[in-house]
C-alpha atoms as a PDB file:
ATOM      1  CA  UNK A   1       0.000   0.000   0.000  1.00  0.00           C
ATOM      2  CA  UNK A   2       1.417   3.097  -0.958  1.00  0.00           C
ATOM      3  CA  UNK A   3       1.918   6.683   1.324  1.00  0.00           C
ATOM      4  CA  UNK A   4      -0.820   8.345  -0.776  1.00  0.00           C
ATOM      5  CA  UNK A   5      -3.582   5.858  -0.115  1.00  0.00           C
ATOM      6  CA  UNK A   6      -2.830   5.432   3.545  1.00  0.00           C
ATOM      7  CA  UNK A   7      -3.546   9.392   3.911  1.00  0.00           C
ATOM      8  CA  UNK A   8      -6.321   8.819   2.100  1.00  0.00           C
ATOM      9  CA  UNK A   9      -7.282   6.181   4.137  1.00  0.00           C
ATOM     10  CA  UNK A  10      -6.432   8.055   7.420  1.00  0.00           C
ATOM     11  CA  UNK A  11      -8.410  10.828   6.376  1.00  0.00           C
ATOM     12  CA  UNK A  12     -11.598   8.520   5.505  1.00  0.00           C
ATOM     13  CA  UNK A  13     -10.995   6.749   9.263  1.00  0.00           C
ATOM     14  CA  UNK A  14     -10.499  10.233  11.326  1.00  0.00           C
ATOM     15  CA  UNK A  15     -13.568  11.788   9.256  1.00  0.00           C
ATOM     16  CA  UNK A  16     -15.727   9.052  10.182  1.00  0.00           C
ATOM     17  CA  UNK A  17     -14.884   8.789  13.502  1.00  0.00           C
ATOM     18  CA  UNK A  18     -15.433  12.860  13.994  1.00  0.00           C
ATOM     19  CA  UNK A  19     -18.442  12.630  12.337  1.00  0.00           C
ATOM     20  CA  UNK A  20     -19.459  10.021  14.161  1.00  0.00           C
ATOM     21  CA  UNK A  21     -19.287  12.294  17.042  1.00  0.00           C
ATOM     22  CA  UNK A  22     -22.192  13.925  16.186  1.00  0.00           C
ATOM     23  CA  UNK A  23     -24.242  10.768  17.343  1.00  0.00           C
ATOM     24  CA  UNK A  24     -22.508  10.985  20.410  1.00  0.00           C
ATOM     25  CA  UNK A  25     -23.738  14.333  20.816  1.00  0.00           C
ATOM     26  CA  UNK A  26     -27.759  13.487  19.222  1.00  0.00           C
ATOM     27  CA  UNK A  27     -27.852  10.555  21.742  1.00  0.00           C
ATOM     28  CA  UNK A  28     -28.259  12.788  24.901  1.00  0.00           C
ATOM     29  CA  UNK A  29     -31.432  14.015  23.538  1.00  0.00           C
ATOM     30  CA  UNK A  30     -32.988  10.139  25.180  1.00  0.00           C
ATOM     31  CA  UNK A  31     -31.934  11.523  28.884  1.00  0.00           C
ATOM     32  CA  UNK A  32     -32.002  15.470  29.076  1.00  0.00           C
ATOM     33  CA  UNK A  33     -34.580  18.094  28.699  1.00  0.00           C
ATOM     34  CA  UNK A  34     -34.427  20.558  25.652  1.00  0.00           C
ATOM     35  CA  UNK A  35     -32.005  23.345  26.161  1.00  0.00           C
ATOM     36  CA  UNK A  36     -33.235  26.611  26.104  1.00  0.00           C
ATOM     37  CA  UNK A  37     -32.863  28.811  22.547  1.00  0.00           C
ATOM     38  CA  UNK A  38     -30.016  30.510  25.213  1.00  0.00           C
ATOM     39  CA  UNK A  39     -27.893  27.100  25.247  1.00  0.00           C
ATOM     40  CA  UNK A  40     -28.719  26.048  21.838  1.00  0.00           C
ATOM     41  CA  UNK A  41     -26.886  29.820  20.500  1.00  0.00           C
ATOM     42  CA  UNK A  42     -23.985  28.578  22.898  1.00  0.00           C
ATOM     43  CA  UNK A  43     -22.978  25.440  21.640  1.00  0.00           C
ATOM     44  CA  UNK A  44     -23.291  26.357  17.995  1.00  0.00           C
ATOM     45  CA  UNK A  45     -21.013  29.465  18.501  1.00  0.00           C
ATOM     46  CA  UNK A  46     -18.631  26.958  20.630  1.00  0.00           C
ATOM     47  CA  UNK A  47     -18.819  24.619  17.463  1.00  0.00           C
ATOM     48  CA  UNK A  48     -17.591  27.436  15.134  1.00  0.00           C
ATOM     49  CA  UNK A  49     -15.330  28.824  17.559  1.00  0.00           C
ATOM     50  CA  UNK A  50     -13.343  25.455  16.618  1.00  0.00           C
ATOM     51  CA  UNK A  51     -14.446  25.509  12.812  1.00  0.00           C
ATOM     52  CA  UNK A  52     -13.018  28.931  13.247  1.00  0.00           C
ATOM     53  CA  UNK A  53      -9.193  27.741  14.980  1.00  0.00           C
ATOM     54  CA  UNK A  54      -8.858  24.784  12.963  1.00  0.00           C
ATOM     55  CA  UNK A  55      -9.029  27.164   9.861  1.00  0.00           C
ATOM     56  CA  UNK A  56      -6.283  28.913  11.076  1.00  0.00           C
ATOM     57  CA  UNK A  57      -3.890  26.778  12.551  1.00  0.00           C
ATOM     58  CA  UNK A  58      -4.833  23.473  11.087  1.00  0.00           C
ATOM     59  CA  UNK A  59      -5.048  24.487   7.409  1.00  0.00           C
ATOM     60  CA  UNK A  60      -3.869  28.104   6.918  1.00  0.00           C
ATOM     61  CA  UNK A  61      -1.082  28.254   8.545  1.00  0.00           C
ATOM     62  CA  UNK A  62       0.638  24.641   7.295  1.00  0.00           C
ATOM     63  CA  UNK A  63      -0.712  26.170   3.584  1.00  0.00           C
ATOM     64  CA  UNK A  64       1.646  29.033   3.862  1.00  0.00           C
ATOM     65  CA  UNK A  65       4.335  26.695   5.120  1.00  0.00           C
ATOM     66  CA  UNK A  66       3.624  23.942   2.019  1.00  0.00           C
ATOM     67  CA  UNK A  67       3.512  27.186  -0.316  1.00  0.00           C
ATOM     68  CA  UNK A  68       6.599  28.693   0.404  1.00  0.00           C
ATOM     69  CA  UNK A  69       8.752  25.474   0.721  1.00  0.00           C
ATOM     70  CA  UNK A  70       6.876  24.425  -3.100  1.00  0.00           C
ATOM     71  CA  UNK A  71       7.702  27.768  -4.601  1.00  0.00           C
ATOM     72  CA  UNK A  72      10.104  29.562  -2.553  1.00  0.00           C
ATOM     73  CA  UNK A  73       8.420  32.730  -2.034  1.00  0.00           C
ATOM     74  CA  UNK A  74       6.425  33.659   0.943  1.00  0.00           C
ATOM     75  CA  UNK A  75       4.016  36.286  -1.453  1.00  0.00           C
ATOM     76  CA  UNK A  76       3.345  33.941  -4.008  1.00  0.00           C
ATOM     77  CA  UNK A  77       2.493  31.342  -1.379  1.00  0.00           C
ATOM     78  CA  UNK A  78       0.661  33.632   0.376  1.00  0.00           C
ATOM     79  CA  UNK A  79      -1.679  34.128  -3.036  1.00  0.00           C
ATOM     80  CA  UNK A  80      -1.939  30.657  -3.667  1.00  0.00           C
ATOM     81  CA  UNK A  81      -3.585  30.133  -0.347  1.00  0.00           C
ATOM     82  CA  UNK A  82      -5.634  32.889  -1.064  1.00  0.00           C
ATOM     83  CA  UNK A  83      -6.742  31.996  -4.000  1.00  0.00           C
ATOM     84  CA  UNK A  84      -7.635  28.720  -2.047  1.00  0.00           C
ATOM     85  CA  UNK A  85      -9.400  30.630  -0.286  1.00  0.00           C
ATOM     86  CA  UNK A  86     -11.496  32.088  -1.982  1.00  0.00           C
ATOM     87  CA  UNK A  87     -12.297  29.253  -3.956  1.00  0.00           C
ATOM     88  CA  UNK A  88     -13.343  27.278  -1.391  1.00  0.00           C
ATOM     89  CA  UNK A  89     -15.928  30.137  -0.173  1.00  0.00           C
ATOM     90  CA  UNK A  90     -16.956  30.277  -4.124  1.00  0.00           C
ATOM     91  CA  UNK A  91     -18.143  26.833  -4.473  1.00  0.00           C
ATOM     92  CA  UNK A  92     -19.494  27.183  -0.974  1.00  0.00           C
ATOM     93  CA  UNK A  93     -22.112  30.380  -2.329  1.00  0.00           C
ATOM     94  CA  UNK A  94     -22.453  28.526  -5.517  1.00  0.00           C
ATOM     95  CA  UNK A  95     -24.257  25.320  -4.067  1.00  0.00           C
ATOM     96  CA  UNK A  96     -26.048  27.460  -1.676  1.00  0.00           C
ATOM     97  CA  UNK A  97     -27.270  29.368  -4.283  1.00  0.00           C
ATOM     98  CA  UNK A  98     -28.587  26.112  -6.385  1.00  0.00           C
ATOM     99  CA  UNK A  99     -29.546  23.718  -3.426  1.00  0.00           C
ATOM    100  CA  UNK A 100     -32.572  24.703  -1.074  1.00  0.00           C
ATOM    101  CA  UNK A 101     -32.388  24.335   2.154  1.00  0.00           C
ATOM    102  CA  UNK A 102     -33.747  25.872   5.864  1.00  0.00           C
ATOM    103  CA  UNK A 103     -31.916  26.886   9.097  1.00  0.00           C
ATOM    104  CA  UNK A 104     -33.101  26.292  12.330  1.00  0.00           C
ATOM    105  CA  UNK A 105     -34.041  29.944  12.899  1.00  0.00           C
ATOM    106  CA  UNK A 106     -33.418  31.556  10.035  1.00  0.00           C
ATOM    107  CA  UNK A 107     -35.831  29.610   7.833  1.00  0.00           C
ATOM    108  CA  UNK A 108     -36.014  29.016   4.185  1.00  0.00           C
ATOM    109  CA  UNK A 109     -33.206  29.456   1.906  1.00  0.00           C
ATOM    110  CA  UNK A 110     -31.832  28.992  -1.583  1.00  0.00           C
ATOM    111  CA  UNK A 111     -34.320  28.680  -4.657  1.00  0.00           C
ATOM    112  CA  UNK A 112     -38.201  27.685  -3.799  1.00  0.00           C
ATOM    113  CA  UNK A 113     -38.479  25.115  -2.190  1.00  0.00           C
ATOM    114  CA  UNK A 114     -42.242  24.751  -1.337  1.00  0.00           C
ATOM    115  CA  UNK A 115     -42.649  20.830  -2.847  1.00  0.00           C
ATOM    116  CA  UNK A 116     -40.015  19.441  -0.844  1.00  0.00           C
ATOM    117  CA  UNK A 117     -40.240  18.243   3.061  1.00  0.00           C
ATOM    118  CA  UNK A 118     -39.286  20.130   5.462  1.00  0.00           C
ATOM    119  CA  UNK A 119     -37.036  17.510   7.320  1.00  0.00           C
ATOM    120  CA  UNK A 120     -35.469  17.540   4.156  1.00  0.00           C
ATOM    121  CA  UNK A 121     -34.757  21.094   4.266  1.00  0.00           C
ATOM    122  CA  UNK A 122     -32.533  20.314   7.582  1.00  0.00           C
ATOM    123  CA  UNK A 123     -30.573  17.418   5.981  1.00  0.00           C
ATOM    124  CA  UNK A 124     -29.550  19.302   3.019  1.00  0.00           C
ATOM    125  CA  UNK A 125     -28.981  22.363   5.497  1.00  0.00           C
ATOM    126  CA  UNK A 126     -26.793  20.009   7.577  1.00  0.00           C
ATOM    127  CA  UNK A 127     -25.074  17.841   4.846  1.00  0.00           C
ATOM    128  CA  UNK A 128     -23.723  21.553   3.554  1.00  0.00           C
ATOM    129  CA  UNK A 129     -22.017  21.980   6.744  1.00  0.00           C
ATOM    130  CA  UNK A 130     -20.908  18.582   7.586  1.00  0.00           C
ATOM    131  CA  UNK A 131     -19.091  18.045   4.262  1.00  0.00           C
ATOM    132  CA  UNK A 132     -16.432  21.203   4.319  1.00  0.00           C
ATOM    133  CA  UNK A 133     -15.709  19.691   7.784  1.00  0.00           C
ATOM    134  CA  UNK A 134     -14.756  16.068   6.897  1.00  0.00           C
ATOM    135  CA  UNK A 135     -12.596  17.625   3.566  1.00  0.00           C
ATOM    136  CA  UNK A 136     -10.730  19.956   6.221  1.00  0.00           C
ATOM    137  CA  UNK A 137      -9.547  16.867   8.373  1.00  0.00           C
ATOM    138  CA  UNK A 138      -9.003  14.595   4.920  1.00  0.00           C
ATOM    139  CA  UNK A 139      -7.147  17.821   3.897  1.00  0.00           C
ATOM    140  CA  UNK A 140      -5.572  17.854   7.502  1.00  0.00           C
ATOM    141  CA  UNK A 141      -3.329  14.788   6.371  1.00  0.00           C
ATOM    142  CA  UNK A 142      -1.750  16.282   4.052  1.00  0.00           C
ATOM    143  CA  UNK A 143       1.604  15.779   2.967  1.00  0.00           C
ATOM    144  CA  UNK A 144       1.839  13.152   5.051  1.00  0.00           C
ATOM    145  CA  UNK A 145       1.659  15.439   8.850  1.00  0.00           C
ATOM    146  CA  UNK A 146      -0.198  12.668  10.186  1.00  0.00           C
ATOM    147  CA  UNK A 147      -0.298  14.886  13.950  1.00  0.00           C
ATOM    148  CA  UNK A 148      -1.986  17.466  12.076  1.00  0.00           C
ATOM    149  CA  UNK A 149      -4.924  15.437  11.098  1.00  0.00           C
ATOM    150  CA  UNK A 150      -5.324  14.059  13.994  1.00  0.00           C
ATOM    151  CA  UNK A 151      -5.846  17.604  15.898  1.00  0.00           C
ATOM    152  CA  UNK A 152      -7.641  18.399  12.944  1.00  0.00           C
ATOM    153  CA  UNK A 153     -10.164  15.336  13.425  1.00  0.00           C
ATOM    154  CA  UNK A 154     -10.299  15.550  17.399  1.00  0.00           C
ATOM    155  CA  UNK A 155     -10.819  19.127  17.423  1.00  0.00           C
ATOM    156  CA  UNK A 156     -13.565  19.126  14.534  1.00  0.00           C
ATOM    157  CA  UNK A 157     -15.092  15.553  16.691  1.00  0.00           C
ATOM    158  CA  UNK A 158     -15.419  17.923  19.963  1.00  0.00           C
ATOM    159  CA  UNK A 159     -17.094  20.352  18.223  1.00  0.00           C
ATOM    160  CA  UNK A 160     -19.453  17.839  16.716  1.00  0.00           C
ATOM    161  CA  UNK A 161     -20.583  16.507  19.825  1.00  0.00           C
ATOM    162  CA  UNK A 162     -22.617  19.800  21.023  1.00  0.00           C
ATOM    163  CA  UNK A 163     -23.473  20.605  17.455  1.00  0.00           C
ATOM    164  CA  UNK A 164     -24.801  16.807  17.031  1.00  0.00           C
ATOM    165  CA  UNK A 165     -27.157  17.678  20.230  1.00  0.00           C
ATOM    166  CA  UNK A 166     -28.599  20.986  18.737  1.00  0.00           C
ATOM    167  CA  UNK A 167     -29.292  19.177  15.382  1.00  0.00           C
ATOM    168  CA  UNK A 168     -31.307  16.579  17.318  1.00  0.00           C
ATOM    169  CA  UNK A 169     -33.157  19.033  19.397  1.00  0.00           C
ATOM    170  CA  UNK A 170     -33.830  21.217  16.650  1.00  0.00           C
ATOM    171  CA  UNK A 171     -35.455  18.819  14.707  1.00  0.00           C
ATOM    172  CA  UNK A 172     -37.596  17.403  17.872  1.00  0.00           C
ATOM    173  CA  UNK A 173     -38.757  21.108  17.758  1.00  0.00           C
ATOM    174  CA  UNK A 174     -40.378  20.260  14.740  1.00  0.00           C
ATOM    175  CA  UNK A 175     -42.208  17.720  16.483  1.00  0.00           C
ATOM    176  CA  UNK A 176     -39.950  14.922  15.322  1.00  0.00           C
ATOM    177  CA  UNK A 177     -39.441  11.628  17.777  1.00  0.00           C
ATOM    178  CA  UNK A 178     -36.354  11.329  20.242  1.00  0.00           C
ATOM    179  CA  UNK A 179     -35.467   8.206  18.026  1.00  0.00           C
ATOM    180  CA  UNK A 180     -36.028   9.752  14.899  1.00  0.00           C
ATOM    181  CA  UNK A 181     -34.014  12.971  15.872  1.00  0.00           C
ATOM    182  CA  UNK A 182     -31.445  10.672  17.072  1.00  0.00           C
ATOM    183  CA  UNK A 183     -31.438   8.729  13.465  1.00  0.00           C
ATOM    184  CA  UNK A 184     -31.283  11.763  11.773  1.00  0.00           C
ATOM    185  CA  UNK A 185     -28.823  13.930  13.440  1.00  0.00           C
ATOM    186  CA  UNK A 186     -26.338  10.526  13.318  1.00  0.00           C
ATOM    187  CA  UNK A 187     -26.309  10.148   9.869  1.00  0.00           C
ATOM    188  CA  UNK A 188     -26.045  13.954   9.072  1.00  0.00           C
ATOM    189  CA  UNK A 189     -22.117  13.247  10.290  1.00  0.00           C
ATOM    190  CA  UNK A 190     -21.906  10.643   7.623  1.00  0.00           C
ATOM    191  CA  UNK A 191     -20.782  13.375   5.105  1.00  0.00           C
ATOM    192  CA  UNK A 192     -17.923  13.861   7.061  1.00  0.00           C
ATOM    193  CA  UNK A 193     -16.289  10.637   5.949  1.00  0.00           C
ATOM    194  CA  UNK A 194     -17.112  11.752   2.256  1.00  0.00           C
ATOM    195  CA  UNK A 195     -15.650  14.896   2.311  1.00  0.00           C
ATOM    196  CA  UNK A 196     -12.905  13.362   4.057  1.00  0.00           C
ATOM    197  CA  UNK A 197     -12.365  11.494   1.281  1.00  0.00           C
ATOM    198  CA  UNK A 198     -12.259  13.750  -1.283  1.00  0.00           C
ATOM    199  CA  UNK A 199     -10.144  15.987   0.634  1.00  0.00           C
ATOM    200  CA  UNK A 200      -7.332  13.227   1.083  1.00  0.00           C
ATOM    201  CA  UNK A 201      -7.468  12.080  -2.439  1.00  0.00           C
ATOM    202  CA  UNK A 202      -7.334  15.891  -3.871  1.00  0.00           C
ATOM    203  CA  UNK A 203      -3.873  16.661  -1.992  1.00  0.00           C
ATOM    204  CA  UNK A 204      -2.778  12.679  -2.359  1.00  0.00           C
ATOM    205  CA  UNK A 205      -3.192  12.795  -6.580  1.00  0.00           C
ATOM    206  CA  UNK A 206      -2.047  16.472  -6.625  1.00  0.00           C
ATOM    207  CA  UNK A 207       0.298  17.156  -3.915  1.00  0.00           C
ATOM    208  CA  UNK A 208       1.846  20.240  -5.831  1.00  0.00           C
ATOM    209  CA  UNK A 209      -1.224  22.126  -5.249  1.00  0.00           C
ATOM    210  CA  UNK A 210      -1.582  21.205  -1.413  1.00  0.00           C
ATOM    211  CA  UNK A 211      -1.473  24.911  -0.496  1.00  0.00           C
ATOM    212  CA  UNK A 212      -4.365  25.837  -2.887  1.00  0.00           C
ATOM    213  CA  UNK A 213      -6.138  22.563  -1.491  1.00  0.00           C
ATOM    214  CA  UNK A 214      -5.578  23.483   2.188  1.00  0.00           C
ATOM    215  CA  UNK A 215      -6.710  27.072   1.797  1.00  0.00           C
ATOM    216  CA  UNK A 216      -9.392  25.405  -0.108  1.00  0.00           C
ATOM    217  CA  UNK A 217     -10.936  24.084   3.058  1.00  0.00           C
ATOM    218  CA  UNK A 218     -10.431  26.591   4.851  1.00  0.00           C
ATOM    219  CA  UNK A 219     -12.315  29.129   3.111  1.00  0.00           C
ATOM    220  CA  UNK A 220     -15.359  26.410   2.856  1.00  0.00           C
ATOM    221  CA  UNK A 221     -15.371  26.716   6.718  1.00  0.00           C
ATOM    222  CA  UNK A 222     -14.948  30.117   6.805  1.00  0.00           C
ATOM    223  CA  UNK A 223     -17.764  30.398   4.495  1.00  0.00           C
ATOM    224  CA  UNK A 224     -20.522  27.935   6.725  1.00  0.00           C
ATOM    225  CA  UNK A 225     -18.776  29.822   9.985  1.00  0.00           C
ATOM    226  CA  UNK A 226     -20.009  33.615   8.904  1.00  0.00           C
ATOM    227  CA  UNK A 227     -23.118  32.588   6.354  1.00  0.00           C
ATOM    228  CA  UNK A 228     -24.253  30.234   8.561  1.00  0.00           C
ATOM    229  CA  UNK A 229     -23.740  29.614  11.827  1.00  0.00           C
ATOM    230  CA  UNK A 230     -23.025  33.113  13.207  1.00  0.00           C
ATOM    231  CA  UNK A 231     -26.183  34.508  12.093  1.00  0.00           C
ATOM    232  CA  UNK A 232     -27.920  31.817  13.416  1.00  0.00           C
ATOM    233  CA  UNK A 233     -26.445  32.328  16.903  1.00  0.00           C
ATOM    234  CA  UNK A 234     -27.328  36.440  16.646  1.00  0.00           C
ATOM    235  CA  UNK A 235     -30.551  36.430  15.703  1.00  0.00           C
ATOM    236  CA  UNK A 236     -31.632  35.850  19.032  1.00  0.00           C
ATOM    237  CA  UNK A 237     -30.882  38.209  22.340  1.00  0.00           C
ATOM    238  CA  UNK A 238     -27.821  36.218  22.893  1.00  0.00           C
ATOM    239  CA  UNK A 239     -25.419  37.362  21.119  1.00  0.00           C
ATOM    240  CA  UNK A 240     -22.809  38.399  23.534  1.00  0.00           C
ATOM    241  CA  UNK A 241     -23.128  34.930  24.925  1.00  0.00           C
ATOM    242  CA  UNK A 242     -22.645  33.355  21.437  1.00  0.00           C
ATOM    243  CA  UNK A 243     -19.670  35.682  21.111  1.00  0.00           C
ATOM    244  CA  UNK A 244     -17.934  34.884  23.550  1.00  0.00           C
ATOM    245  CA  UNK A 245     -19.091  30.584  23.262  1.00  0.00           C
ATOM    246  CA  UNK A 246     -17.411  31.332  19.809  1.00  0.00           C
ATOM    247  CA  UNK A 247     -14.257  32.825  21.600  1.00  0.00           C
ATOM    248  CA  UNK A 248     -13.997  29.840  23.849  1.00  0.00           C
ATOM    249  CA  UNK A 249     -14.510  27.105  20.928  1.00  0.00           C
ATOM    250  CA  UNK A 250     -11.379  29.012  19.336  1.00  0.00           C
ATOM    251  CA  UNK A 251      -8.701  28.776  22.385  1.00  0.00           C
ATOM    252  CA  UNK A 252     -10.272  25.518  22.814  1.00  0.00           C
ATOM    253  CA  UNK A 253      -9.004  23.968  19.647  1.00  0.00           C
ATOM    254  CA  UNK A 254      -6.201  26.377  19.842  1.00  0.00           C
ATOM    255  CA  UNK A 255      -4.972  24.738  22.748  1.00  0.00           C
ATOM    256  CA  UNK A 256      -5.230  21.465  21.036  1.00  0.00           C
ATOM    257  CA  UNK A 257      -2.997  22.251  18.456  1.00  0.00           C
ATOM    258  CA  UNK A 258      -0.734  23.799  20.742  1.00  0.00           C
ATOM    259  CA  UNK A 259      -0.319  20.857  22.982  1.00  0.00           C
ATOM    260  CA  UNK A 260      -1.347  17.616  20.488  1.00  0.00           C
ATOM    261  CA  UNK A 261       1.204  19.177  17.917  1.00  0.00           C
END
């Protein structure tokens, strides 16, 4: 077996088992009481809080590194990621743009989508955030920095755990079933695995273009982190609370990479 397909493989594995997390996190909803709207702001600024760090330290930064050891200038590696960037929040707004789907408070979005189901709204919703996460921790492998996608992948499976909980309780708002919610919210995380895929194989069949790839990911996060999830946590009267939930997330996965690395 060759190095490329045992990062892809690694990233499949550590995508899984982060997404996986997110059952970890629906399966509370069979022994606690719904959170208030106040707790449900908190843990979904808390999750993006780490979306937000792992950007940063877990793909940006190791971009810029890969860039400027590939080409040998810091500024061109710097636009590379950039460009990266950029692309990833593109394709992000594209399939937004062409998909339909509804968020938990802010309803509706994307073209009309009055024939379809409304739990189906949610899983589309969901699946759009799930799958930039599992391609950052494939991504997260890349070049072989096996440590990296590991923080990647524990980080991203901490942050899944509360996030898994709100998905669940969100959708027994909508007068779903405990089990049902459960079922649901579970195999939202399955994307995880398939964007972890991808991810891996796009850096292990074109490693010259890693730091393109990494920022890649990065901006897709960055994209779901300030389209998605942030309004979602203001639109209530807790914003300062979801502010500073976010700010903990972030040193919280900061100190992961600081310590795991």
């Amino acid at each position: 077996m060759t190095p490329d397909i045992n990062i892809v493989w690694l990233g499949a594995l550590a995508s899984l088992l982060a997404g996986l997390a997110t059952g970890i996190g629906a399966a509370a909803v069979f022994f606690i009481k719904p959170p208030s709207d106040r707790m449900q702001d908190s843990m979904l600024a808390g999750a993006a809080g780490v979306m937000l760090a792992a950007s940063f330290f877990s793909l940006l930064l190791p971009g810029l590194e890969h860039g400027e050891a590939l080409l040998g200038s810091t500024w061109a590696a710097a636009l590379l990621v950039i460009f990266g960037i950029l692309s990833g929040a593109g394709v992000l707004y594209y399939i937004h743009q062409k998909l339909p789907h509804e968020h938990f408070n802010l309803g509706p979005e994307g073209p009309d989508a009055s024939h379809i189901r409304r739990i189906w709204l949610f899983i589309i919703a969901i699946t759009l955030h799930n799958f930039p996460e599992g391609m950052a921790v494939g991504v997260g492998f890349a070049g072989g920095d096996v440590r990296n996608g590991y923080v990647l992948a524990t980080g991203i499976g901490i942050q899944n755990i509360p996030e898994g909980l709100a998905v669940a309780l969100s959708l027994m708002a909508i007068q779903y079933s405990r089990a049902r919610a459960f079922t649901i919210a579970l195999l939202t995380g399955l994307a995880e695995p398939i964007g972890g895929v991808f991810g891996a194989t796009m850096v292990s069949l074109a490693e010259p273009v890693m730091p393109w790839t990494l920022g890649f990911a990065a901006g897709a996060m960055l994209f779901i982190i300030s389209n998605e999830i942030i309004p979602e946590t203001h639109r209530n009267s807790y914003k300062t609370l979801a502010t500073f939930s976010l700010l903990v997330g972030f040193v919280v996965m900061m100190f992961l990479d600081a310590t795991l690395s």
